[in-house]
Each structure stands twice: as C-alpha cells, then as structure tokens.
Protein backbone atom coordinates (compact mmCIF):
# COMPACT_ATOMS: atom_id res chain seq x y z
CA UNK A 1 -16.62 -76.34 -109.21
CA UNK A 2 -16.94 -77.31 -105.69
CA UNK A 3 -19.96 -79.85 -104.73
CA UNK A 4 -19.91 -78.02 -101.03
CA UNK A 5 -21.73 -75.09 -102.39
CA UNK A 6 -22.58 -72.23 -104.89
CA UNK A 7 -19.84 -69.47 -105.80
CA UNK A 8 -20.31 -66.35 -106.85
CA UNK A 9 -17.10 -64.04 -107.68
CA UNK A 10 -15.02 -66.34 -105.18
CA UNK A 11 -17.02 -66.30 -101.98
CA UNK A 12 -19.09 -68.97 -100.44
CA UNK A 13 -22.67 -68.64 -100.08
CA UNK A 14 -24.43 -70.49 -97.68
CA UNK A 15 -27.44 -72.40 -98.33
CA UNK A 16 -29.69 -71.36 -95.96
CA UNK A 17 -29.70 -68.83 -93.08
CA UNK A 18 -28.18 -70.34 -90.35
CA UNK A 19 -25.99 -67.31 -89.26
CA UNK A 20 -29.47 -65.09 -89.88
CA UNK A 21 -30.95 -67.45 -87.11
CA UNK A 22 -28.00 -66.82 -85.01
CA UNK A 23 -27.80 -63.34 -85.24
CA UNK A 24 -31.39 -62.83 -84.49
CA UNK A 25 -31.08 -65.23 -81.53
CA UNK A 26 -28.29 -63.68 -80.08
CA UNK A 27 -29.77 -60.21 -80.17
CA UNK A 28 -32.87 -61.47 -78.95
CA UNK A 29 -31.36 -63.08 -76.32
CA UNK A 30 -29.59 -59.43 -75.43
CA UNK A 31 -32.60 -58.04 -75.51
CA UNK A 32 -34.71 -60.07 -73.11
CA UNK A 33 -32.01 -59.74 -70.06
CA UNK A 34 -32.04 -55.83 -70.46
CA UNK A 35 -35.36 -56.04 -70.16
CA UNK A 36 -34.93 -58.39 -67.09
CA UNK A 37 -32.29 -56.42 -65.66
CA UNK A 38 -34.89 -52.86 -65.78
CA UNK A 39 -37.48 -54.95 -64.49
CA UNK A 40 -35.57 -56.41 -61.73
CA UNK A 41 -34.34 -53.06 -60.92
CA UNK A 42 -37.42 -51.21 -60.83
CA UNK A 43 -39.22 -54.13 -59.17
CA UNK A 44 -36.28 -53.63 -56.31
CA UNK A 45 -35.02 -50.45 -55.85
CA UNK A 46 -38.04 -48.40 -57.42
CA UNK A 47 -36.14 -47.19 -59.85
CA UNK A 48 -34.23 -47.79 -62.84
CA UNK A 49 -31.28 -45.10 -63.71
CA UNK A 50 -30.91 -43.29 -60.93
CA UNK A 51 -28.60 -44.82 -57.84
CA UNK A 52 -30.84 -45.58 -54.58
C-alpha cells in the first residue's frame, strides 16, 4: 500500500478536487473573454457576427 494515496483497481485517486477547480476555472475563464470579446464588438462596430 502506498502512504501517497487511496487505490482503487490500480489508479490513483486524488484527495480532493484540485483538477475540478481547474477545470471549472479554466472554462470560466473561456467564458468571460467571449463574453468580452461580443461586448467589445458590439460596443465598437455595432454589431457582433456580421463584418462592418
């Protein structure tokens, strides 16, 4: 038995959710500049996916 963690049918699993954080983050991160990026275009060319 390994002290680093628990086993279950020979894979690790982790402890707590880190990666579930950074997932999240990441895609929430994603997110928010699309937003920015329809917002910015909007707020300068008065539209968003059409070419000016």
């Amino acid at each position: 038995m390994s002290p680093n963690g628990k086993t279950r049918g020979g894979k690790v699993i982790p402890s707590n959710n880190l990666y579930t954080v950074i997932l999240g983050l990441a895609c929430g991160v994603v997110l928010a500049t699309a937003v920015f990026v329809a917002y910015m275009c909007y707020f300068q060319y008065r539209t968003i996916f059409e070419i000016p």
